[in-house]
C-alpha atoms as a PDB file:
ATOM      1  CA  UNK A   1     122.713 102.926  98.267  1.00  0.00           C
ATOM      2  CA  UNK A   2     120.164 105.483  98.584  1.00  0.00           C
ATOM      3  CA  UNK A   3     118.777 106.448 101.845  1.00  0.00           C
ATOM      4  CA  UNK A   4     117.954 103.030 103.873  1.00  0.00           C
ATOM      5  CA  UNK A   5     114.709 102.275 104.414  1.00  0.00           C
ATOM      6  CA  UNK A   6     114.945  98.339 105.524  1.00  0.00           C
ATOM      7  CA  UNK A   7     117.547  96.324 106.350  1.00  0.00           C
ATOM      8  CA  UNK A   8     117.321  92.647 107.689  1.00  0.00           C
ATOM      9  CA  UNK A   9     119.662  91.595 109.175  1.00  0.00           C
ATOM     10  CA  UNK A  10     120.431  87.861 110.577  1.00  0.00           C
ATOM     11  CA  UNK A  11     116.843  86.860 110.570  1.00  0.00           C
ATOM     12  CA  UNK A  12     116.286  83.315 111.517  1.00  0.00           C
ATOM     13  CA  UNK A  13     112.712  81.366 111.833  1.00  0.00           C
ATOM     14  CA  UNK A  14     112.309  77.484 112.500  1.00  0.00           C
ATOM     15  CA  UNK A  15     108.628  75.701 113.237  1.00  0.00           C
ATOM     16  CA  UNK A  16     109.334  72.985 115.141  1.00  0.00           C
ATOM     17  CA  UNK A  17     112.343  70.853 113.648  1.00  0.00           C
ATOM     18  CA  UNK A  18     111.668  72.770 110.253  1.00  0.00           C
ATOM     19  CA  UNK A  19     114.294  75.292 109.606  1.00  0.00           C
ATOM     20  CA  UNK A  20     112.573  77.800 107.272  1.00  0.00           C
ATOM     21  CA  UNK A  21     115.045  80.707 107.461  1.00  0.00           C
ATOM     22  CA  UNK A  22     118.620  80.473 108.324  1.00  0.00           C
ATOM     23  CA  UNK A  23     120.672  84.279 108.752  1.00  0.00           C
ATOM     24  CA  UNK A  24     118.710  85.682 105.961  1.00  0.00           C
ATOM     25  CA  UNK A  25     120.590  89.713 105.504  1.00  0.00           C
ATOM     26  CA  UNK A  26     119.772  92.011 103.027  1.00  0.00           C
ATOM     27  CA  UNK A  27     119.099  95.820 103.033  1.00  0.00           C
ATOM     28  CA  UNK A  28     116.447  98.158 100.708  1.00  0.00           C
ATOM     29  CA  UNK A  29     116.995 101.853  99.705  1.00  0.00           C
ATOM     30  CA  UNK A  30     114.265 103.876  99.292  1.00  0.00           C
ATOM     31  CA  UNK A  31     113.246 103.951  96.080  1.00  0.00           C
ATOM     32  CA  UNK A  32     114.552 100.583  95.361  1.00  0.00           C
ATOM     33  CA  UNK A  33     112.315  97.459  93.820  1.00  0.00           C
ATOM     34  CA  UNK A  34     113.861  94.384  95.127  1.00  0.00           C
ATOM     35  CA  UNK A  35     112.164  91.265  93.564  1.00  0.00           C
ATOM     36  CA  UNK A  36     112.547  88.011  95.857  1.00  0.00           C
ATOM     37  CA  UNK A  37     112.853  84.687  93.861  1.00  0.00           C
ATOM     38  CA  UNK A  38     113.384  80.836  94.894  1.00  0.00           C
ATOM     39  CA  UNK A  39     111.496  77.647  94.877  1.00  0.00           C
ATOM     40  CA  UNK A  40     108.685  76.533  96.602  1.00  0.00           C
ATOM     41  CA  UNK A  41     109.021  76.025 100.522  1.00  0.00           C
ATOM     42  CA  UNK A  42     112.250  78.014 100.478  1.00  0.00           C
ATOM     43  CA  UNK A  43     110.768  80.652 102.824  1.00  0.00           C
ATOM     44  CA  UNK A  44     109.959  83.568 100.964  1.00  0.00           C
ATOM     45  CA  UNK A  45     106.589  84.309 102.095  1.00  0.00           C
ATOM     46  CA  UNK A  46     107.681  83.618 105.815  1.00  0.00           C
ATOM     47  CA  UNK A  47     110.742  86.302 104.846  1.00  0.00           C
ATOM     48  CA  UNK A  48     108.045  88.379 104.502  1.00  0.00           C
ATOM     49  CA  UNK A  49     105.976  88.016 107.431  1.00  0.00           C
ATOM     50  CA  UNK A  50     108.626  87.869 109.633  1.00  0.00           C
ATOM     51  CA  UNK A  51     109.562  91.795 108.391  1.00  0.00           C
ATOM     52  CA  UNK A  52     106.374  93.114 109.293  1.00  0.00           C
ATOM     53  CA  UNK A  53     106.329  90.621 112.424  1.00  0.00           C
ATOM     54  CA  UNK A  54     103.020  88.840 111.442  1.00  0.00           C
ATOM     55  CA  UNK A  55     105.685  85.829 112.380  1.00  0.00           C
ATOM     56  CA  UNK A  56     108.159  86.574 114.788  1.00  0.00           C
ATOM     57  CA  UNK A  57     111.713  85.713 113.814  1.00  0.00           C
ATOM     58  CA  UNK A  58     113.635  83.612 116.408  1.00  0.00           C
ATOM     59  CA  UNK A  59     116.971  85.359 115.632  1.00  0.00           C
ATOM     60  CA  UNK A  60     117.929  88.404 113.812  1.00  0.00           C
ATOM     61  CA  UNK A  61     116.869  92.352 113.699  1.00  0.00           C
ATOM     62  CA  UNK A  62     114.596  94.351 111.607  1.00  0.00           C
ATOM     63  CA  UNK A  63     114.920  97.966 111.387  1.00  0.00           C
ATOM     64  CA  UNK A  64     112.529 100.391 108.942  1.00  0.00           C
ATOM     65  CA  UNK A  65     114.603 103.872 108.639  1.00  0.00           C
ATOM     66  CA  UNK A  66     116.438 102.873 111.590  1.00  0.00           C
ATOM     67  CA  UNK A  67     113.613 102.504 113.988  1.00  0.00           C
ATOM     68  CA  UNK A  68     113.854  98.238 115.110  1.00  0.00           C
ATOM     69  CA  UNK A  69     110.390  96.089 114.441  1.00  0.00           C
ATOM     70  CA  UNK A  70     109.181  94.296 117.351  1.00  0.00           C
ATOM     71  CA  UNK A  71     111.142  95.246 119.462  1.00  0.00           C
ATOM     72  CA  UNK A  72     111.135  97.890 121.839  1.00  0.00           C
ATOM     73  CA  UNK A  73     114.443 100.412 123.103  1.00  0.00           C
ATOM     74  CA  UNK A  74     114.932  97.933 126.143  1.00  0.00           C
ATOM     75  CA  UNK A  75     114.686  94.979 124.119  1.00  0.00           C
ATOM     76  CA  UNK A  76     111.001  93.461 125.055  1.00  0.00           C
ATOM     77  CA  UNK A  77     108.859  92.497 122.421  1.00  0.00           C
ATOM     78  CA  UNK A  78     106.567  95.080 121.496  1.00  0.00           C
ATOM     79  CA  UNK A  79     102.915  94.932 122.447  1.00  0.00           C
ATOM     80  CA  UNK A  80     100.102  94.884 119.886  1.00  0.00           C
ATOM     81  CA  UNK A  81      99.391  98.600 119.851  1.00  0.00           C
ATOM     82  CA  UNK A  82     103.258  99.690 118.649  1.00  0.00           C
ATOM     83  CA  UNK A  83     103.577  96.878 116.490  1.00  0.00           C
ATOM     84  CA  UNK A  84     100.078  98.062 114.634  1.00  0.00           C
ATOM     85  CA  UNK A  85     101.618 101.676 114.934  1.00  0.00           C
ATOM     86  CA  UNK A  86     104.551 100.312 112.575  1.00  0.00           C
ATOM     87  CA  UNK A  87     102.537  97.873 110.695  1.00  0.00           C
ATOM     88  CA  UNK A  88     100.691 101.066 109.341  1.00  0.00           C
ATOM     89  CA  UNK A  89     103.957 102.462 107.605  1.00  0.00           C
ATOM     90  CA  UNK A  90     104.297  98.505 106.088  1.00  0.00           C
ATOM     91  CA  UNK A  91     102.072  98.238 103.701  1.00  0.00           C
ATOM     92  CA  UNK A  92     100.816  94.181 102.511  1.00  0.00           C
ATOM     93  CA  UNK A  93      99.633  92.862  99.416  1.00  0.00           C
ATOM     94  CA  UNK A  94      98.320  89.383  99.808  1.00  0.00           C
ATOM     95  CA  UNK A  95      98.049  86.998  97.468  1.00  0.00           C
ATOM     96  CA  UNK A  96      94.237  86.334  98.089  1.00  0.00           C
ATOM     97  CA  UNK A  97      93.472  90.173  98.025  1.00  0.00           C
ATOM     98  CA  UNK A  98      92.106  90.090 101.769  1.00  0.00           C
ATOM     99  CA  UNK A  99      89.429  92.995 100.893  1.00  0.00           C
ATOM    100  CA  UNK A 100      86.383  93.583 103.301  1.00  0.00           C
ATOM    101  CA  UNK A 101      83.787  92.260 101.511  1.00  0.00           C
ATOM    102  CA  UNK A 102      81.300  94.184 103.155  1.00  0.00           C
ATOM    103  CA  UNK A 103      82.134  97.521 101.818  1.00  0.00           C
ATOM    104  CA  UNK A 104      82.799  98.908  98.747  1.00  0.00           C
ATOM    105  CA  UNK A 105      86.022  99.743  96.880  1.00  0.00           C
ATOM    106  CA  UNK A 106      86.165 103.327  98.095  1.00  0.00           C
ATOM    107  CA  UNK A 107      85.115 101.847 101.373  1.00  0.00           C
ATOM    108  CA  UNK A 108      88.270  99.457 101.899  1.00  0.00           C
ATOM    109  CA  UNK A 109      90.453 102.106 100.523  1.00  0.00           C
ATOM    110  CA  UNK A 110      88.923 104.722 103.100  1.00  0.00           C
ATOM    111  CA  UNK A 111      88.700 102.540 106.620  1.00  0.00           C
ATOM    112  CA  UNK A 112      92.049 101.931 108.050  1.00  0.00           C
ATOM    113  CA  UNK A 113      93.285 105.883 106.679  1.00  0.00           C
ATOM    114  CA  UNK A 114      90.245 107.040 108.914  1.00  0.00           C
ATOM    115  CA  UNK A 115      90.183 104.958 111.572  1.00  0.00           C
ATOM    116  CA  UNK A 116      93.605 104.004 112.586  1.00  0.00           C
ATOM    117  CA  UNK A 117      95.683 107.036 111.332  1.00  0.00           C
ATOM    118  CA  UNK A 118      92.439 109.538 112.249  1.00  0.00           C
ATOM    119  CA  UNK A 119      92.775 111.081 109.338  1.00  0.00           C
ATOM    120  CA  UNK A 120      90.375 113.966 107.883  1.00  0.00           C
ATOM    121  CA  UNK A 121      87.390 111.910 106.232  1.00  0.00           C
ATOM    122  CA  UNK A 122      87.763 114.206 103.106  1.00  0.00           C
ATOM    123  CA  UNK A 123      91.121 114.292 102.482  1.00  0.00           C
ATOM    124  CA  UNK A 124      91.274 110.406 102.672  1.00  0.00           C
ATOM    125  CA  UNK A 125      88.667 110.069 100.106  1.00  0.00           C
ATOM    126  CA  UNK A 126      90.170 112.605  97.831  1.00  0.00           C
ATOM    127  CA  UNK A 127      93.277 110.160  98.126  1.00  0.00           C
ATOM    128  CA  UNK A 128      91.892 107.303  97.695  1.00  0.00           C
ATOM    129  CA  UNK A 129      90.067 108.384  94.452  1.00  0.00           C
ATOM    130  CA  UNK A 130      93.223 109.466  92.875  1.00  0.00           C
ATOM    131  CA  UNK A 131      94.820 106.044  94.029  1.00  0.00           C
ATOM    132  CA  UNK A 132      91.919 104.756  91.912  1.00  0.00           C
ATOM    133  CA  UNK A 133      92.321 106.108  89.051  1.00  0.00           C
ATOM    134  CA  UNK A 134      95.897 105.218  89.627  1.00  0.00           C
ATOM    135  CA  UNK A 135      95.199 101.330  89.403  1.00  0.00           C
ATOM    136  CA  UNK A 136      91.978 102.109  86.624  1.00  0.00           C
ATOM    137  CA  UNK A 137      89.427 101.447  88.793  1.00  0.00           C
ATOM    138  CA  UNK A 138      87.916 104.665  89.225  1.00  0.00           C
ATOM    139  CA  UNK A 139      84.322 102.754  87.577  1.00  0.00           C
ATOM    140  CA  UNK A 140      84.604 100.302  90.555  1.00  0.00           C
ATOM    141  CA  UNK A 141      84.261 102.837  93.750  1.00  0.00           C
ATOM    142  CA  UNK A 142      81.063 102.032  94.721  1.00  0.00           C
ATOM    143  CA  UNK A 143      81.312  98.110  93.951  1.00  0.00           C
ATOM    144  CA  UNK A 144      81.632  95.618  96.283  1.00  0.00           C
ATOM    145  CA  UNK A 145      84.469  92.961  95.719  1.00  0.00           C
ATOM    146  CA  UNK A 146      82.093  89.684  95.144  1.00  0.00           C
ATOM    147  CA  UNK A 147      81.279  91.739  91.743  1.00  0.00           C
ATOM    148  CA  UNK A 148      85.173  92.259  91.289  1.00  0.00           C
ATOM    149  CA  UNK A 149      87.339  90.126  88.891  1.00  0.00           C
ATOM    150  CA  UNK A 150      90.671  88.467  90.911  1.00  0.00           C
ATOM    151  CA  UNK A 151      92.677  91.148  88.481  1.00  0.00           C
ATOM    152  CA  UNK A 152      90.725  93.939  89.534  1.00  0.00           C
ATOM    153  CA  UNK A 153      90.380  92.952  93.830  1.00  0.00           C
ATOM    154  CA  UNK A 154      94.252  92.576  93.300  1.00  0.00           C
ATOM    155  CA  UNK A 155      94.578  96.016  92.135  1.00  0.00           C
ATOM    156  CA  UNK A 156      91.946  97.574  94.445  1.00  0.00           C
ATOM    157  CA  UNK A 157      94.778  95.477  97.893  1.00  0.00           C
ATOM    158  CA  UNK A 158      97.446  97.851  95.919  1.00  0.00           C
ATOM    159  CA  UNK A 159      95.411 100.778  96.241  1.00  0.00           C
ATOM    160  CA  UNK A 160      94.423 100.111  99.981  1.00  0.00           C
ATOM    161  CA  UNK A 161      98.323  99.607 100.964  1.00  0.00           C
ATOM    162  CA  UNK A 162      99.082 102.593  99.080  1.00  0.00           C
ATOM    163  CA  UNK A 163      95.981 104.650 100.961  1.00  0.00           C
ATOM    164  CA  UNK A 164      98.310 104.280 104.233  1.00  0.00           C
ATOM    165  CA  UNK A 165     100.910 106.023 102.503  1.00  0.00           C
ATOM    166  CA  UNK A 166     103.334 103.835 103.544  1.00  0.00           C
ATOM    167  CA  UNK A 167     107.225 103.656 104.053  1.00  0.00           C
ATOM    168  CA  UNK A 168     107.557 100.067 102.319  1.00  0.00           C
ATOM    169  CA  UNK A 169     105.259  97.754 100.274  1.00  0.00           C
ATOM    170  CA  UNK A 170     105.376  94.158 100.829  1.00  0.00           C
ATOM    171  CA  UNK A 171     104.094  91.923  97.988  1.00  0.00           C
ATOM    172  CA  UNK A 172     103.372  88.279  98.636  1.00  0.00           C
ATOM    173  CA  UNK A 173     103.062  86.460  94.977  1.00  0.00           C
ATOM    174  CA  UNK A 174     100.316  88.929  94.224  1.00  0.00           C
ATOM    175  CA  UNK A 175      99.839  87.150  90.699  1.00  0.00           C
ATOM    176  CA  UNK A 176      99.636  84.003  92.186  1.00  0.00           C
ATOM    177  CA  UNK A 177      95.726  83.299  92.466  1.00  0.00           C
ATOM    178  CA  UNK A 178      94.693  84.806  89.529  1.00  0.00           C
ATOM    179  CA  UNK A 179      94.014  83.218  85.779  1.00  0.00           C
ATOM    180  CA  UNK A 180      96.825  83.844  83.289  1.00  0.00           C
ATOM    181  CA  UNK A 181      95.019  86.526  81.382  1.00  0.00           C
ATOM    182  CA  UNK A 182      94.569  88.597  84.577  1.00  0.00           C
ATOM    183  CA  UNK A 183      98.249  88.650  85.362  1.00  0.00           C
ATOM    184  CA  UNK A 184      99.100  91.177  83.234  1.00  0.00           C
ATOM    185  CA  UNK A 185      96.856  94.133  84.783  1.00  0.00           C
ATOM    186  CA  UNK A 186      98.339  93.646  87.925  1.00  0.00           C
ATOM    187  CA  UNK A 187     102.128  93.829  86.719  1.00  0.00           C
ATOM    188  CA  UNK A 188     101.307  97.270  84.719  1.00  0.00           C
ATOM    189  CA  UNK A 189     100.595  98.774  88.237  1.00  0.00           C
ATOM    190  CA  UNK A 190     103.259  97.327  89.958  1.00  0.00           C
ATOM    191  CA  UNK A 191     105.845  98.073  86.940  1.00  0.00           C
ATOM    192  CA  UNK A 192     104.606 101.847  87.392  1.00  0.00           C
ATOM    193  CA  UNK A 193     104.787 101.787  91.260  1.00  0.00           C
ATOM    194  CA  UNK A 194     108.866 100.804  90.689  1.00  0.00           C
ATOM    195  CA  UNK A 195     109.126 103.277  88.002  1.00  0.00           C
ATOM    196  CA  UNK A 196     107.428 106.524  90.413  1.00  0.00           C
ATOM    197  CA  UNK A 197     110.033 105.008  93.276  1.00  0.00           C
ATOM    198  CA  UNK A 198     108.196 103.176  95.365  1.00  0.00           C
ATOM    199  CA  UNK A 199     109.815 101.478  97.962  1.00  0.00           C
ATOM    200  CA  UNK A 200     108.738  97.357  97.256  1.00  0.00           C
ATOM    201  CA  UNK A 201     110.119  93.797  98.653  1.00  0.00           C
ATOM    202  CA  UNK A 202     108.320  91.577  96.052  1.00  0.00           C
ATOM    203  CA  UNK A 203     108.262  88.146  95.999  1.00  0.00           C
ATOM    204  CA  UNK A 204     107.261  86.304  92.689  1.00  0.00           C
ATOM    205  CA  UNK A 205     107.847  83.802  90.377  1.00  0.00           C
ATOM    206  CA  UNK A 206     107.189  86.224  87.421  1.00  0.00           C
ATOM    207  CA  UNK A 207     110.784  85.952  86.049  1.00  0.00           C
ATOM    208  CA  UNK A 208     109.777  88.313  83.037  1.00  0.00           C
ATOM    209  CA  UNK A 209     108.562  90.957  85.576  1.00  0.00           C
ATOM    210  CA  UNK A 210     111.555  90.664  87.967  1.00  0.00           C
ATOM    211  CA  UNK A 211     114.094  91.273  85.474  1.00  0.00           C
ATOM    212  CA  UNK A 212     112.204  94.608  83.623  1.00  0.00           C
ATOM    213  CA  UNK A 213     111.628  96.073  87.424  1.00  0.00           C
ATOM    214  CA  UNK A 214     113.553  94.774  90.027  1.00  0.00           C
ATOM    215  CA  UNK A 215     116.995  97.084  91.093  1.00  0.00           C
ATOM    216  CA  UNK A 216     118.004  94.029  92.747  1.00  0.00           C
ATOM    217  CA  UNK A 217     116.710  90.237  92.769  1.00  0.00           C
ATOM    218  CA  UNK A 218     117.409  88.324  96.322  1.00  0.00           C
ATOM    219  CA  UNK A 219     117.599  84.432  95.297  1.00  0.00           C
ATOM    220  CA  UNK A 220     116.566  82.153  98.324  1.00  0.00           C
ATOM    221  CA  UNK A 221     116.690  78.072  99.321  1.00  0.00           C
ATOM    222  CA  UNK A 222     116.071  76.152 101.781  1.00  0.00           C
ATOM    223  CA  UNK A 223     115.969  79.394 103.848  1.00  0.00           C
ATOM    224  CA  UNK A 224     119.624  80.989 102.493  1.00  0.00           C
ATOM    225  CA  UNK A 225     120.013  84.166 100.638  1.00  0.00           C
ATOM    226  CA  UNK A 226     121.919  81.950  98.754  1.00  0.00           C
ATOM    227  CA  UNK A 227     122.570  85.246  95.795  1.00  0.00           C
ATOM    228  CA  UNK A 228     121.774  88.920  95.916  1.00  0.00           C
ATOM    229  CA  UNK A 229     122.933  91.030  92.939  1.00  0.00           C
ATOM    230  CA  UNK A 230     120.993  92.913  89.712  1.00  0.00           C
ATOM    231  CA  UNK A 231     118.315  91.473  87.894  1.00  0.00           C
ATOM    232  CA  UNK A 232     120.931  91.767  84.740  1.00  0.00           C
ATOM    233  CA  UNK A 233     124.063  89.733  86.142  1.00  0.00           C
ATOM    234  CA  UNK A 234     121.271  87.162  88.254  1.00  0.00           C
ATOM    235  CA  UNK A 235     119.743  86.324  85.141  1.00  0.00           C
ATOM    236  CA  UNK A 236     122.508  86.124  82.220  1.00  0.00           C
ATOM    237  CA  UNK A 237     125.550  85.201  84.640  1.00  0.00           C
ATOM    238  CA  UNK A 238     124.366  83.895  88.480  1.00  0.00           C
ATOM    239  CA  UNK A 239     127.125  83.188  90.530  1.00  0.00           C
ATOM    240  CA  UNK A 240     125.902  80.025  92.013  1.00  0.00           C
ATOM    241  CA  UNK A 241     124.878  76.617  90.989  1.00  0.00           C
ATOM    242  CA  UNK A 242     121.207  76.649  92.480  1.00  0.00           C
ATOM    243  CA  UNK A 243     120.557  79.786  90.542  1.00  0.00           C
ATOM    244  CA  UNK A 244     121.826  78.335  87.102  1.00  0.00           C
ATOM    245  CA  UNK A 245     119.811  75.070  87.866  1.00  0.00           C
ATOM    246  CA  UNK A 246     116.772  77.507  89.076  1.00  0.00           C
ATOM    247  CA  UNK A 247     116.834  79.446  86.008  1.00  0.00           C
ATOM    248  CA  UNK A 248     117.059  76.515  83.811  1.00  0.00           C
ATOM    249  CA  UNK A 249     114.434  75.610  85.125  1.00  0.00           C
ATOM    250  CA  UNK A 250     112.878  78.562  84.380  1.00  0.00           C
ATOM    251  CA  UNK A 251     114.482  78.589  81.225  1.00  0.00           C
ATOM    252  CA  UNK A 252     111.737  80.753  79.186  1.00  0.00           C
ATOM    253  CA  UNK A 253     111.126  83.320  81.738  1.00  0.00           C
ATOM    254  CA  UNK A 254     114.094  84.443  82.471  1.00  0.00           C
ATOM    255  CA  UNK A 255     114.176  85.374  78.803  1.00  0.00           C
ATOM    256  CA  UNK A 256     111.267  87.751  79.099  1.00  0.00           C
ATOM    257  CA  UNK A 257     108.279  85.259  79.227  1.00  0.00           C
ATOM    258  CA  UNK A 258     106.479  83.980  82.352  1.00  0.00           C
ATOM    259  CA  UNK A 259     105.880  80.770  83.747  1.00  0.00           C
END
């Protein structure tokens, strides 16, 4: 594996009697795309939040290049101003987009750069205008999201993570809330982001998408990393019997399409 940028390891996360995660392990090189798949309510998106500690696990370690999340060197929980230190080298892409609605494109791509990293005002917007032109939104700088298309607020959430210039890029079934025909804009950028080498935990149920970019798909139920392995041996030959019956399931997307 290349140089290690995440690894989980042992992470565990119950509400009340619910068991959502159970020992959940699995490591990310830099450069890597790792796609995260599984049914509904088998804790992906909590997988998620519990690696940037928007949920704190009840078990289990999380380290980003070596340095452990949420928890300090003598083992307290971190306080809100380290864990926002690390959240800026995490960047999150929602599934409802989560813009500011009360500035503009360039705006949200500018204000946490500027005022949480304190970076220079001009070099952040030189930045974020490349980023934009990146996603194909350089048109959209000075519009405000209510005039925005889902497709297009999706794509403006990648650019703001990306603005932060971050270690890791969380996506949490970015395609999700948008219509059909909207999908598609949003996977180009992503399927270029995995091709330059950034560093991504996706999860998704765009089976077409997963297999083209992941380096690795991570196959979760009922809280288990029940399979881990390439998006090439997961999808013609999984090892287990939840996958098969998952991908059956998914019979048509697995082949290419989506659902």
């Amino acid at each position: 594996m290349a140089q290690l940028v995440l690894d989980v390891a042992g992470i565990s996360k119950r509400y009340g009697d619910v068991e959502v995660l159970r020992d959940v392990s699995f490591q990310v090189g830099k450069g890597e795309t790792v796609c995260v798949l599984g049914p509904s309510g088998s804790g992906k998106s909590t997988l998620l939040r519990c690696i940037n500690w928007l949920e704190r696990p009840d078990a289990g370690q999380i380290y980003l290049n070596g340095a452990q999340v949420g928890i300090t060197g003598g083992g307290l929980v971190m306080g809100d101003r380290d864990l926002s230190r690390i959240r800026t080298r995490i960047g999150m892409v929602f599934q409802h987009f989560a813009l500011w609605p009360h500035l503009t494109v360039l705006q949200n791509l500018m204000e946490a750069p500027v005022q949480v990293q304190k970076r220079d005002k001009a070099e952040v917007r030189d930045e974020a205008l490349a980023l934009l032109a990146k996603v194909g939104l350089s048109e959209k700088r000075d519009s405000f999201p209510a005039k925005l298309s889902g497709g297009q607020k999706q794509r403006v959430g990648i650019a703001r993570a990306l603005a932060m210039r971050p270690d890791l890029l969380l996506f949490d079934e970015p395609t999700s809330a948008l219509d059909p025909e909207l999908v598609g804009e949003v996977l180009v950028v992503m399927r270029d982001l995995a091709r330059d080498g950034m560093t991504m935990v996706i999860v998704t149920h765009e089976m077409g998408f997963a297999r083209e970019a992941a380096t690795r798909v991570l196959f979760l139920d009922h809280g288990r990393a029940v399979e881990t392995g390439s998006p090439e041996r997961f999808f013609s030959n999984p090892e287990t019997e939840r996958a098969r019956q998952f991908l059956q399931r998914y019979a048509g997307d697995a082949a290419g399409g989506r659902r």
